[in-house]
C-alpha atoms as a PDB file:
ATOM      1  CA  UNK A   1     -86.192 247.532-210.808  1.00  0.00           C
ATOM      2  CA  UNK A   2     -86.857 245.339-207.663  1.00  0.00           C
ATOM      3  CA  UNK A   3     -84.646 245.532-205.155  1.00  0.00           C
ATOM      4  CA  UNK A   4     -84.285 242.630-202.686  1.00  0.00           C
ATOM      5  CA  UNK A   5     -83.552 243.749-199.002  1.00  0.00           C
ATOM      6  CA  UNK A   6     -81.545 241.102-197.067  1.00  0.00           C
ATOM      7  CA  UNK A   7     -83.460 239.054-194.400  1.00  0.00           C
ATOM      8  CA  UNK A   8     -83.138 240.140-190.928  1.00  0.00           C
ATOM      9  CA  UNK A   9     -81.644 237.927-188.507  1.00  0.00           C
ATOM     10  CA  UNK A  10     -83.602 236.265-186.290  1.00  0.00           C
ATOM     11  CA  UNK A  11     -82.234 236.086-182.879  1.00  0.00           C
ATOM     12  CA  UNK A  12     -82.581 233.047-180.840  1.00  0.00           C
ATOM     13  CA  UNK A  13     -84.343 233.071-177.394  1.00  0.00           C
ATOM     14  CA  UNK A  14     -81.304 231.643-176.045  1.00  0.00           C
ATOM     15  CA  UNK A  15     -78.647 234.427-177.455  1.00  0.00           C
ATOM     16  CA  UNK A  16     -81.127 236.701-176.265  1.00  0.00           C
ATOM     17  CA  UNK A  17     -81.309 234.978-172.683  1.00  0.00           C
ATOM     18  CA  UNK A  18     -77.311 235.540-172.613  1.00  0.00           C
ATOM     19  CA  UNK A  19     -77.201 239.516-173.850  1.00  0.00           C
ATOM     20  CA  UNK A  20     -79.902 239.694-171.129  1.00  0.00           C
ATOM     21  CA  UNK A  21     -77.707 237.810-168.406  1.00  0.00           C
ATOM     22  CA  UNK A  22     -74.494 239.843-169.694  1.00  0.00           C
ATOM     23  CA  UNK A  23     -76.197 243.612-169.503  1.00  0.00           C
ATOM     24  CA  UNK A  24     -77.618 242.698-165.910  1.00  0.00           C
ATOM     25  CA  UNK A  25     -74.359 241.461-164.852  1.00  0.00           C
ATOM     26  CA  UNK A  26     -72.880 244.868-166.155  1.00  0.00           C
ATOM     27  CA  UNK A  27     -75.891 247.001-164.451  1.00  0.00           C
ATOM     28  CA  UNK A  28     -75.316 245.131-161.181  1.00  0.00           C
ATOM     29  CA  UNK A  29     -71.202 245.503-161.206  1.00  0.00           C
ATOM     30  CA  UNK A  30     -71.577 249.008-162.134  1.00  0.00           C
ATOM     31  CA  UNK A  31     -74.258 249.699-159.007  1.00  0.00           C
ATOM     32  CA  UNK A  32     -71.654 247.889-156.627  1.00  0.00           C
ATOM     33  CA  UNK A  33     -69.069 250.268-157.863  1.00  0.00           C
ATOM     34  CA  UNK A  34     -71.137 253.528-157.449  1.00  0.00           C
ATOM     35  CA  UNK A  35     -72.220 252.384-154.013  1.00  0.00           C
ATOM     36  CA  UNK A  36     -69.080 251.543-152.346  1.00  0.00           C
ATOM     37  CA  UNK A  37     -67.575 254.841-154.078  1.00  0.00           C
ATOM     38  CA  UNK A  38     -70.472 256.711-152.269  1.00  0.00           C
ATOM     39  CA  UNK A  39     -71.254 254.552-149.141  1.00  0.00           C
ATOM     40  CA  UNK A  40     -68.571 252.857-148.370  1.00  0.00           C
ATOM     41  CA  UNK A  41     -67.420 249.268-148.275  1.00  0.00           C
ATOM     42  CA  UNK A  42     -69.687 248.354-145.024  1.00  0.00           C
ATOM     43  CA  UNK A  43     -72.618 249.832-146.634  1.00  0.00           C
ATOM     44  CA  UNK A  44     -72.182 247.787-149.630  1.00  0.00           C
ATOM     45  CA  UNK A  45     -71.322 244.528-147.853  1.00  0.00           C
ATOM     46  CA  UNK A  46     -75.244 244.576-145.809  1.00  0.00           C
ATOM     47  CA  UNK A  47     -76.934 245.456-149.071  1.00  0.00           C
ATOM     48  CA  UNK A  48     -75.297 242.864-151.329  1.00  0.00           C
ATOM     49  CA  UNK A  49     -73.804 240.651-148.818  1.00  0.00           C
ATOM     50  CA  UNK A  50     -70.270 240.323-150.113  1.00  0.00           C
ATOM     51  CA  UNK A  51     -68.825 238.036-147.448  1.00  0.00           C
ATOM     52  CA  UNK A  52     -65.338 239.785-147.182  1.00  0.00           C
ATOM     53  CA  UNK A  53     -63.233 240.905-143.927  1.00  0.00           C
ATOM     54  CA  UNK A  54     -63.297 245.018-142.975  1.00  0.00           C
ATOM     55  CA  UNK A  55     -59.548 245.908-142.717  1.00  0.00           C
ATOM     56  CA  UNK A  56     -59.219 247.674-139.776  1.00  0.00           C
ATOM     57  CA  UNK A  57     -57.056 250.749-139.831  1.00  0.00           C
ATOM     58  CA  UNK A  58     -53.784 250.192-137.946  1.00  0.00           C
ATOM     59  CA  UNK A  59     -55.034 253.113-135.167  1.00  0.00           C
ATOM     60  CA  UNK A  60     -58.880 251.051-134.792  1.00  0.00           C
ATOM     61  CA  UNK A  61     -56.612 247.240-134.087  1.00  0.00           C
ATOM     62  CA  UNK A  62     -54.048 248.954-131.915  1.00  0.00           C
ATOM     63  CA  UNK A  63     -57.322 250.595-129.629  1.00  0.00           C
ATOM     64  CA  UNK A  64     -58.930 247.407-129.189  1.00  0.00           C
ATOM     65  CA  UNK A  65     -55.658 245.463-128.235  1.00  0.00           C
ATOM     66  CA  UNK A  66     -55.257 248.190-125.489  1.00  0.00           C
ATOM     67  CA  UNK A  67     -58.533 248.223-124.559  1.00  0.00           C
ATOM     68  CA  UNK A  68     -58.525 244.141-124.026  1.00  0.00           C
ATOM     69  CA  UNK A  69     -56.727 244.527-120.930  1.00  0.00           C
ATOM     70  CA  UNK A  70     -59.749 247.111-119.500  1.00  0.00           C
ATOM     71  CA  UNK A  71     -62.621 244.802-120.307  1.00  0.00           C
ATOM     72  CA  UNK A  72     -61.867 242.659-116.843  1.00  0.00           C
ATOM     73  CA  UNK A  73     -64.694 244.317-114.816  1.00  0.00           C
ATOM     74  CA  UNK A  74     -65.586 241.094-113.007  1.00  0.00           C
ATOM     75  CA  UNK A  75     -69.267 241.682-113.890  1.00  0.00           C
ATOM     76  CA  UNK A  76     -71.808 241.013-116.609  1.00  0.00           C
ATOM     77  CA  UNK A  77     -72.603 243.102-119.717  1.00  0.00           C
ATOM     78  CA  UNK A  78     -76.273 242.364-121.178  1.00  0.00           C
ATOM     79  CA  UNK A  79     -75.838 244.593-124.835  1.00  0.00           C
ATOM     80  CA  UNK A  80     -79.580 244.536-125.959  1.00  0.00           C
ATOM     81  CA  UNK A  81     -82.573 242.665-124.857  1.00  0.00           C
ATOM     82  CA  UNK A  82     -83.156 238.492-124.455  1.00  0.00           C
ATOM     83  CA  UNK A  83     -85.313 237.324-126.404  1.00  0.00           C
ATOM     84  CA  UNK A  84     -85.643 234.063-124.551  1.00  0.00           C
ATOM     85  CA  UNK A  85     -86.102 232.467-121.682  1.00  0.00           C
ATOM     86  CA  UNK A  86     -83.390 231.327-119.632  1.00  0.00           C
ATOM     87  CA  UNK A  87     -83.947 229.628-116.478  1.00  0.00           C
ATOM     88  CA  UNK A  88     -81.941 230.154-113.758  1.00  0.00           C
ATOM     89  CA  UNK A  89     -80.576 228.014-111.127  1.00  0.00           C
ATOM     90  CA  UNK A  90     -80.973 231.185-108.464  1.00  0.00           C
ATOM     91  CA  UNK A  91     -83.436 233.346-109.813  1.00  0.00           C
ATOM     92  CA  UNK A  92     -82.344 236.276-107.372  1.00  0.00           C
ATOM     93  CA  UNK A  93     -78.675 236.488-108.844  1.00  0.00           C
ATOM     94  CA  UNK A  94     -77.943 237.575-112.229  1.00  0.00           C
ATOM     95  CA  UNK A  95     -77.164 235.029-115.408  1.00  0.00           C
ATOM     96  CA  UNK A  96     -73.514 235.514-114.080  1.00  0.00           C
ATOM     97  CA  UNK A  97     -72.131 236.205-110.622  1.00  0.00           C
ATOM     98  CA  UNK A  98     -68.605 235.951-108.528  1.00  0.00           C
ATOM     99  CA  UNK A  99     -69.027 232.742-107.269  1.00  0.00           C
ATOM    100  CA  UNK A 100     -65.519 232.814-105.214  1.00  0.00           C
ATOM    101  CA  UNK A 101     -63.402 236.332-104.286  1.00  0.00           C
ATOM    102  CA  UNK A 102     -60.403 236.613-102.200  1.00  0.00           C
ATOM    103  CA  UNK A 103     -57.834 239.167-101.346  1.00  0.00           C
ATOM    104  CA  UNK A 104     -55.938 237.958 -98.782  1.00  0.00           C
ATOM    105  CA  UNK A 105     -51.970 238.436 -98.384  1.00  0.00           C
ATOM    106  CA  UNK A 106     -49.788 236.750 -96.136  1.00  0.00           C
ATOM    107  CA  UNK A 107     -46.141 237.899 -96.615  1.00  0.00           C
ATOM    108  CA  UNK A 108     -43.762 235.277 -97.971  1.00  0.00           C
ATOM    109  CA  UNK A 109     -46.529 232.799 -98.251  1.00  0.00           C
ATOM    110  CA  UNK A 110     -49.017 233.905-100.617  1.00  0.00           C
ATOM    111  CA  UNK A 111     -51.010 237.319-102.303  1.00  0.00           C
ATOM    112  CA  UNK A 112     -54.191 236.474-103.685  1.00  0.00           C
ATOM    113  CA  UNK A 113     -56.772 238.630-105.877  1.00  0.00           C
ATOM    114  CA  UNK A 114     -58.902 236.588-107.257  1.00  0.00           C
ATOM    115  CA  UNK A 115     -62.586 236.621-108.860  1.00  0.00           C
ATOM    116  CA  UNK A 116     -64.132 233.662-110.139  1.00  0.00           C
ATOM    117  CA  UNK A 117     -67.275 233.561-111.914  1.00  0.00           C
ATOM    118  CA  UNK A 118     -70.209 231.489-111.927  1.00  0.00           C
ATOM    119  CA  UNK A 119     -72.811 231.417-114.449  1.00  0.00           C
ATOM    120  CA  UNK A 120     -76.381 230.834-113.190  1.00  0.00           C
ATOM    121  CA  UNK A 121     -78.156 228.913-116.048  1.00  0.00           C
ATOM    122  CA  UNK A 122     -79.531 225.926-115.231  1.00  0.00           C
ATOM    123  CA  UNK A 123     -78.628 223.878-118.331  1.00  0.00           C
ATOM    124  CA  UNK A 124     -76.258 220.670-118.639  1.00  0.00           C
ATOM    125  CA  UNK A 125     -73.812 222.211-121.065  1.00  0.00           C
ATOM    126  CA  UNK A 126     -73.512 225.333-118.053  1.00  0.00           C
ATOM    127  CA  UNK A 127     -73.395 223.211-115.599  1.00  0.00           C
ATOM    128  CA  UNK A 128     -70.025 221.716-117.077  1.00  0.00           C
ATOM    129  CA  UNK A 129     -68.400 224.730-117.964  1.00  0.00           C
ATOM    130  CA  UNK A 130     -69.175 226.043-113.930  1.00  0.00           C
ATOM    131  CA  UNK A 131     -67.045 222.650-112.984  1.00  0.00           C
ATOM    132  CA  UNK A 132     -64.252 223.064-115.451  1.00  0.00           C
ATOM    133  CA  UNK A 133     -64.056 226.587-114.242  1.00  0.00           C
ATOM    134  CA  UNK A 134     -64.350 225.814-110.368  1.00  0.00           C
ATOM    135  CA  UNK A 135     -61.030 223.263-111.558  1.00  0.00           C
ATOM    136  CA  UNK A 136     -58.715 225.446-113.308  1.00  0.00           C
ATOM    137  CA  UNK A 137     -59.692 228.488-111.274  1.00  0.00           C
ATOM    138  CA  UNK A 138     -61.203 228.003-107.568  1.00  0.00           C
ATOM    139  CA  UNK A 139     -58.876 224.888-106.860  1.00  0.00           C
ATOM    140  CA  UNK A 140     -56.025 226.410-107.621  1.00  0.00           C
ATOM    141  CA  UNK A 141     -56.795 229.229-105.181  1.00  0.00           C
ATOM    142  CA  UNK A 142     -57.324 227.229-102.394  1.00  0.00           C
ATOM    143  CA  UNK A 143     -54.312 225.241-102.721  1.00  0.00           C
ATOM    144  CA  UNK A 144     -52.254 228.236-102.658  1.00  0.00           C
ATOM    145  CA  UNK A 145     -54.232 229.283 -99.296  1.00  0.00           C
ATOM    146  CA  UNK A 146     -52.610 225.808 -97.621  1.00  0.00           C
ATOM    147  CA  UNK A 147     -49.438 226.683 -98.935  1.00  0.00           C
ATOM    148  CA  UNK A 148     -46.575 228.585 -96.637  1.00  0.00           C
ATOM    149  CA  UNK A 149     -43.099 229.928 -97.820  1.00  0.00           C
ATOM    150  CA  UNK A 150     -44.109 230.018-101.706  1.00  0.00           C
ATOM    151  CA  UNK A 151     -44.735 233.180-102.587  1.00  0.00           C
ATOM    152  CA  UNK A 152     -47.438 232.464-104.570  1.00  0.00           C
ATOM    153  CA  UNK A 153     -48.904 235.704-106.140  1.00  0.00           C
ATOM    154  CA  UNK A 154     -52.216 234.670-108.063  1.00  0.00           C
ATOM    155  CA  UNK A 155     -54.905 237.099-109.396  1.00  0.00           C
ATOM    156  CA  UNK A 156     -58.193 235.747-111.610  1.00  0.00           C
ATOM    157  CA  UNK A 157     -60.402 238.439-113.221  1.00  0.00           C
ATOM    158  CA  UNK A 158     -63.532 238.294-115.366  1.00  0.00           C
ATOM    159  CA  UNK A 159     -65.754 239.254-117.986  1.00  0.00           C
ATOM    160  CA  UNK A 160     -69.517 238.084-119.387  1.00  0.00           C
ATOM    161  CA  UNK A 161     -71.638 239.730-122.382  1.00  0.00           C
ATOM    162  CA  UNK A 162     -74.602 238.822-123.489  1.00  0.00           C
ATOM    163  CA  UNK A 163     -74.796 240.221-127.139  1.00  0.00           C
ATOM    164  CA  UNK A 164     -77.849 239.108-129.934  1.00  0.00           C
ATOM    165  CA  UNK A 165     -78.674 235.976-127.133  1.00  0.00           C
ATOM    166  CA  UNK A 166     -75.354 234.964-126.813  1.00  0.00           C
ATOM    167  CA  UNK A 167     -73.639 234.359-123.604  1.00  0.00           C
ATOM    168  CA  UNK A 168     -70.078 234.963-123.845  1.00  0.00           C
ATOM    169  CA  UNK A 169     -67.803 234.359-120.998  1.00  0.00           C
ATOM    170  CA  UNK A 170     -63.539 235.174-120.398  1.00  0.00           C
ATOM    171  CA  UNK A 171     -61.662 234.354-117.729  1.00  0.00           C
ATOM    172  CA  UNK A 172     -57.885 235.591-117.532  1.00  0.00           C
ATOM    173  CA  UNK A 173     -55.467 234.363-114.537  1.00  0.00           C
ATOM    174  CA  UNK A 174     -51.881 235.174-114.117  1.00  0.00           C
ATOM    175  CA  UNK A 175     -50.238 233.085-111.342  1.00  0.00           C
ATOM    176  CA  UNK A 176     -46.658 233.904-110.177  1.00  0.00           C
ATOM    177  CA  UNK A 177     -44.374 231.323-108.052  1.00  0.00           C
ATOM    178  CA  UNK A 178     -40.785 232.319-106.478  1.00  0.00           C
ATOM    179  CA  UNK A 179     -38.543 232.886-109.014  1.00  0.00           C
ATOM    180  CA  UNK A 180     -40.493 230.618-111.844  1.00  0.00           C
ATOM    181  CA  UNK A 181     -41.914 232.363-114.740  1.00  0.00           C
ATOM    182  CA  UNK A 182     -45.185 233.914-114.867  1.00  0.00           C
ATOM    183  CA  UNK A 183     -48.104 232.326-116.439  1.00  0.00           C
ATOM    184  CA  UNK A 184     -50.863 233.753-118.064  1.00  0.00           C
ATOM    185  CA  UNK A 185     -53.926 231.391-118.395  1.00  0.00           C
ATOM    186  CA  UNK A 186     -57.264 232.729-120.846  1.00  0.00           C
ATOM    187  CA  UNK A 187     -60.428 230.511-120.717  1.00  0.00           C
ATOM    188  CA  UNK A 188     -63.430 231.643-122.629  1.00  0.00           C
ATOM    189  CA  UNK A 189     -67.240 230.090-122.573  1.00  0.00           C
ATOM    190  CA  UNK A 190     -69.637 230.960-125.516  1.00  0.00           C
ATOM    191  CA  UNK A 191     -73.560 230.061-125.122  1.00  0.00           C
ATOM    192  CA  UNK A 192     -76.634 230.118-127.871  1.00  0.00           C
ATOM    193  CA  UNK A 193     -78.888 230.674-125.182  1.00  0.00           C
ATOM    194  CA  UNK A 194     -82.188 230.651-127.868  1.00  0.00           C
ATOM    195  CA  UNK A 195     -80.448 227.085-129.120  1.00  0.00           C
ATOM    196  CA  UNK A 196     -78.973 225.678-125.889  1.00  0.00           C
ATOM    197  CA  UNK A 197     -75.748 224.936-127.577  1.00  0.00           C
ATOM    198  CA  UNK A 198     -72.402 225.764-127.258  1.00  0.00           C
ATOM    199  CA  UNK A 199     -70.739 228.143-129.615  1.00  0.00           C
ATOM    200  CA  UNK A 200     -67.699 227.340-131.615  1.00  0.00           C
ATOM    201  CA  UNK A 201     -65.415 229.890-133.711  1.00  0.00           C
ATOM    202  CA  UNK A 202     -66.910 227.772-137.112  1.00  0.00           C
ATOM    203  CA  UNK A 203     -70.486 228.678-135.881  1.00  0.00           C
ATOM    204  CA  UNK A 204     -69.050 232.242-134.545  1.00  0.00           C
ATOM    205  CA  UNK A 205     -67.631 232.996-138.329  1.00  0.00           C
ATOM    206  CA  UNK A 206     -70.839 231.262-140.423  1.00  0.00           C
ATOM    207  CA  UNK A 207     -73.179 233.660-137.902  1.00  0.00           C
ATOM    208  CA  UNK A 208     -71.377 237.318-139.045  1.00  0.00           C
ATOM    209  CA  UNK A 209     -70.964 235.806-142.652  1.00  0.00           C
ATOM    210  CA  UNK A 210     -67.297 235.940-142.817  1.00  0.00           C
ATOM    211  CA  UNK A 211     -65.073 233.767-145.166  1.00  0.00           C
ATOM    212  CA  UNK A 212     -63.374 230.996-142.981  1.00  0.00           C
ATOM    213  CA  UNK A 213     -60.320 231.103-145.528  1.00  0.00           C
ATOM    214  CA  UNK A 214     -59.978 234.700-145.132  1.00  0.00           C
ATOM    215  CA  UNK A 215     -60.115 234.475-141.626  1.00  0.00           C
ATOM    216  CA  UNK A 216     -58.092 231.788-141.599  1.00  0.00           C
ATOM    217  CA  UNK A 217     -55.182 233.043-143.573  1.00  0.00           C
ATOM    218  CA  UNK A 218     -55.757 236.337-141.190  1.00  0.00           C
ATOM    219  CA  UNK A 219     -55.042 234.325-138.132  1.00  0.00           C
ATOM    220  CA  UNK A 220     -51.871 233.132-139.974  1.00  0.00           C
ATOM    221  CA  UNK A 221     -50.957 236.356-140.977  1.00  0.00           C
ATOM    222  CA  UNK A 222     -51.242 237.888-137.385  1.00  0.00           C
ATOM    223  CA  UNK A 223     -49.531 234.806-136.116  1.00  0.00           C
ATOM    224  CA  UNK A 224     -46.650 235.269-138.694  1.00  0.00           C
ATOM    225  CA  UNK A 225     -45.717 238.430-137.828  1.00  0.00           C
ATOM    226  CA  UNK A 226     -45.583 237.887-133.857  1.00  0.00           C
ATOM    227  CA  UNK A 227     -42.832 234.987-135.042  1.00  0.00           C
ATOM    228  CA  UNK A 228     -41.238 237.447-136.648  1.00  0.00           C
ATOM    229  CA  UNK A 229     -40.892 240.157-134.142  1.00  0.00           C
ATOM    230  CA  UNK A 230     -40.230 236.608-131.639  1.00  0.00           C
ATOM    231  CA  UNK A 231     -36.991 235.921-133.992  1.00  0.00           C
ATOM    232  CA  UNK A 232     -35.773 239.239-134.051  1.00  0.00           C
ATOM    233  CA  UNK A 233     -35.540 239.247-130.551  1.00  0.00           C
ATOM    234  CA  UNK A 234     -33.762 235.726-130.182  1.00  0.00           C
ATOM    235  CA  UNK A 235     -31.204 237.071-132.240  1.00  0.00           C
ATOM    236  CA  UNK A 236     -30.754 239.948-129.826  1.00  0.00           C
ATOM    237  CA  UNK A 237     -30.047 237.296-126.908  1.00  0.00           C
ATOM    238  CA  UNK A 238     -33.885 237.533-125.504  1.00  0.00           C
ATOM    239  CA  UNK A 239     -35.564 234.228-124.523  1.00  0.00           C
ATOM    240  CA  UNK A 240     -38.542 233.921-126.180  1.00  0.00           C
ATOM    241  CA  UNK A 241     -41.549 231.678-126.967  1.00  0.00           C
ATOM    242  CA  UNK A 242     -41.064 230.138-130.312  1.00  0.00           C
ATOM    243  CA  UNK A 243     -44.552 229.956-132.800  1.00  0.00           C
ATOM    244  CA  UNK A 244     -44.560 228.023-135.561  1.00  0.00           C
ATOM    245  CA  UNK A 245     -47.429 230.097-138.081  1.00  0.00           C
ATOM    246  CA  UNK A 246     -48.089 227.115-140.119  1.00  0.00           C
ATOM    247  CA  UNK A 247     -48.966 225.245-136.929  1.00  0.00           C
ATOM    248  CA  UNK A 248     -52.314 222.638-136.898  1.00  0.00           C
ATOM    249  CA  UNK A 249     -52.521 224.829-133.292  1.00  0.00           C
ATOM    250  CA  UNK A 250     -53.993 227.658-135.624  1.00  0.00           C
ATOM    251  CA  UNK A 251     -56.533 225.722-137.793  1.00  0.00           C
ATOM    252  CA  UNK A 252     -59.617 227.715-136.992  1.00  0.00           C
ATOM    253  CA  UNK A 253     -61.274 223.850-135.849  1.00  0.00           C
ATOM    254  CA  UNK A 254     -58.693 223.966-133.148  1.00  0.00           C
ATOM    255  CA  UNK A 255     -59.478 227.473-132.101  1.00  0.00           C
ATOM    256  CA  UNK A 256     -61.729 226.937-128.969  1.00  0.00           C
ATOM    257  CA  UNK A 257     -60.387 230.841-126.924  1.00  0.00           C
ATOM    258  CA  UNK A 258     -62.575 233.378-128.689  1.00  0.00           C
ATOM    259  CA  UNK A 259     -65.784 235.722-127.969  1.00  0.00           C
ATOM    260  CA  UNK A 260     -67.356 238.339-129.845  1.00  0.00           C
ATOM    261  CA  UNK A 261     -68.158 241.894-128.554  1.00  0.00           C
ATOM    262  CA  UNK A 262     -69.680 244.953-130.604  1.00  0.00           C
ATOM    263  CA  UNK A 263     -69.275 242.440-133.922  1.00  0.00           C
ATOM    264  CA  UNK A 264     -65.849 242.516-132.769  1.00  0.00           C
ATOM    265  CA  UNK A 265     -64.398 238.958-133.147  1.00  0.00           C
ATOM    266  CA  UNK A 266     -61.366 238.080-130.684  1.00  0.00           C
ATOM    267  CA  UNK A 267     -59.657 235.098-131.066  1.00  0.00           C
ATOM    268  CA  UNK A 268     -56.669 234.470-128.538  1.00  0.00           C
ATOM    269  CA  UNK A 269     -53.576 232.368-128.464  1.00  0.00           C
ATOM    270  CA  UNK A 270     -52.799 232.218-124.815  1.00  0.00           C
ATOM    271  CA  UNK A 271     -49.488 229.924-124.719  1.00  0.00           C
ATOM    272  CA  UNK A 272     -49.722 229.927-120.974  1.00  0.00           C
ATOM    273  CA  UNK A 273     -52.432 227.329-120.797  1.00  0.00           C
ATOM    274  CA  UNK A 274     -50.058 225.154-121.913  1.00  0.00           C
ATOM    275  CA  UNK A 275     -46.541 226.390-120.443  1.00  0.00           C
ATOM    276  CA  UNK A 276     -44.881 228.550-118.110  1.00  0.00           C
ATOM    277  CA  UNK A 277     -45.331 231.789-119.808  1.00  0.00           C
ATOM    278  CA  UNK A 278     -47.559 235.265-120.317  1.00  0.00           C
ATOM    279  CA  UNK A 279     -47.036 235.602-123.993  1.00  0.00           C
ATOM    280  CA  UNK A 280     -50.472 234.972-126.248  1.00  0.00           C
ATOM    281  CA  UNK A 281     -51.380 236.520-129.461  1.00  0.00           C
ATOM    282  CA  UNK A 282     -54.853 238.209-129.888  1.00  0.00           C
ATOM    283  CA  UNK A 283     -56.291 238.116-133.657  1.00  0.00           C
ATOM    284  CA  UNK A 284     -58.746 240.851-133.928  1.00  0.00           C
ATOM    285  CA  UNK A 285     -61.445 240.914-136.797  1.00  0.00           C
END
């Protein structure tokens, strides 16, 4: 008796492509798994480059907002070594220097305490950012000086980094008049000194690798919750400054008052460039 076994199935080079595709997929997923069980989520990120925010724990956020107001040192902060050549405009002062200090007090009239940078680059870009800075900063100074009965009280404070050949530059003023509200004004300068170009947040985001919607619904976020804490307050019979989170103000292409330091990205809201007021809101990533 002949028995007839039943054909066996040939399998196509294309269903065999796809179990192929489908088993690595499952290999790699199961590797990710493993390594950010074992190594952590930052590990993982550098290896595979997952392009996703690192929360930072509550304690981490709060230590960097509280350090922000320490990092005025009115001085320069090179992190690692240039790798290109920048060419000065004074070549025995550093890449940034205090271009205009005073501390002088005259009771009634005026208290000064301020320290304005310059940065020493010979470049077109520079040379702009010096002026815009010697016109928000150094002219406002002076005026005060030939001033007499004001009470002016006006203090400007500093603080460059150089970090992976970029220079990044913030200035932070707070100028009191009389009886008139404070005002808090933030300027910040960032430089590709390998490219000759100025930095903006879009470049600042696509050079760590982040997600500009995460960051962007981040900013939000952060922004949100200050408008919260804003409206509770209003209730209470506080003035405040009113926010409005969905804003166009907050659109990361609108967002020119950042700087990185330590791959720590600040962006700031300072409301005071704008109005008579200290309040700003520092997003932290």
């Amino acid at each position: 008796m002949n028995v007839t076994l039943p054909k066996k199935e040939k399998i196509s080079k294309r269903r065999l492509a796809i179990y192929i595709i489908i088993i690595a997929i499952c290999v790699i997923a199961i590797i990710v798994a493993v390594c950010i069980q074992i190594l952590g989520n930052d590990f993982t990120n550098k290896i595979f480059g997952v392009n996703k925010l690192k929360a930072k724990t509550e304690e981490e956020e709060q230590l960097l907002r509280n350090n922000f107001d320490n990092i005025f040192s009115n001085g320069l902060q090179i992190q690692d070594e240039l790798t290109t050549d920048i060419t000065k405009i004074d070549n025995n002062s550093d890449y940034v220097i205090t271009n205009y200090s005073n501390n002088e007090k005259v009771i009634g009239s005026y208290e000064l305490n301020v320290n304005i940078p310059y940065i020493n680059i010979d470049n077109d870009i520079i040379k702009q950012y010096n002026e815009e800075i010697k016109s928000i900063f150094t002219e406002k100074a002076q005026s005060i000086l030939e001033t007499k009965n004001q009470n002016y009280i006006y203090s400007v404070e500093y603080q460059a980094y150089i970090e992976n050949n970029i220079l990044s530059l913030i200035i932070r003023s707070n100028l009191k008049q009389g009886a008139n509200a404070q005002q808090l004004v933030i300027q910040t300068y960032n430089f590709d000194l390998i490219n000759k170009k100025e930095i903006t947040l879009n470049d600042e985001i696509e050079t760590l690798g982040l997600d500009k919607e995460e960051v962007q619904k981040q900013i939000r976020n952060e922004v949100k919750k200050e408008q919260e804490k804003a409206e509770d307050l209003s209730e209470l019979g506080y003035d405040i400054y009113r926010r409005d989170s969905e804003s166009d103000y907050y659109l990361i292409d609108n967002s020119n008052i950042f700087f990185l330091h330590e791959q720590n990205l600040y962006i700031i809201y300072p409301y005071g460039n704008n109005a008579l007021t200290t309040e700003m809101d520092l997003v932290i990533i």
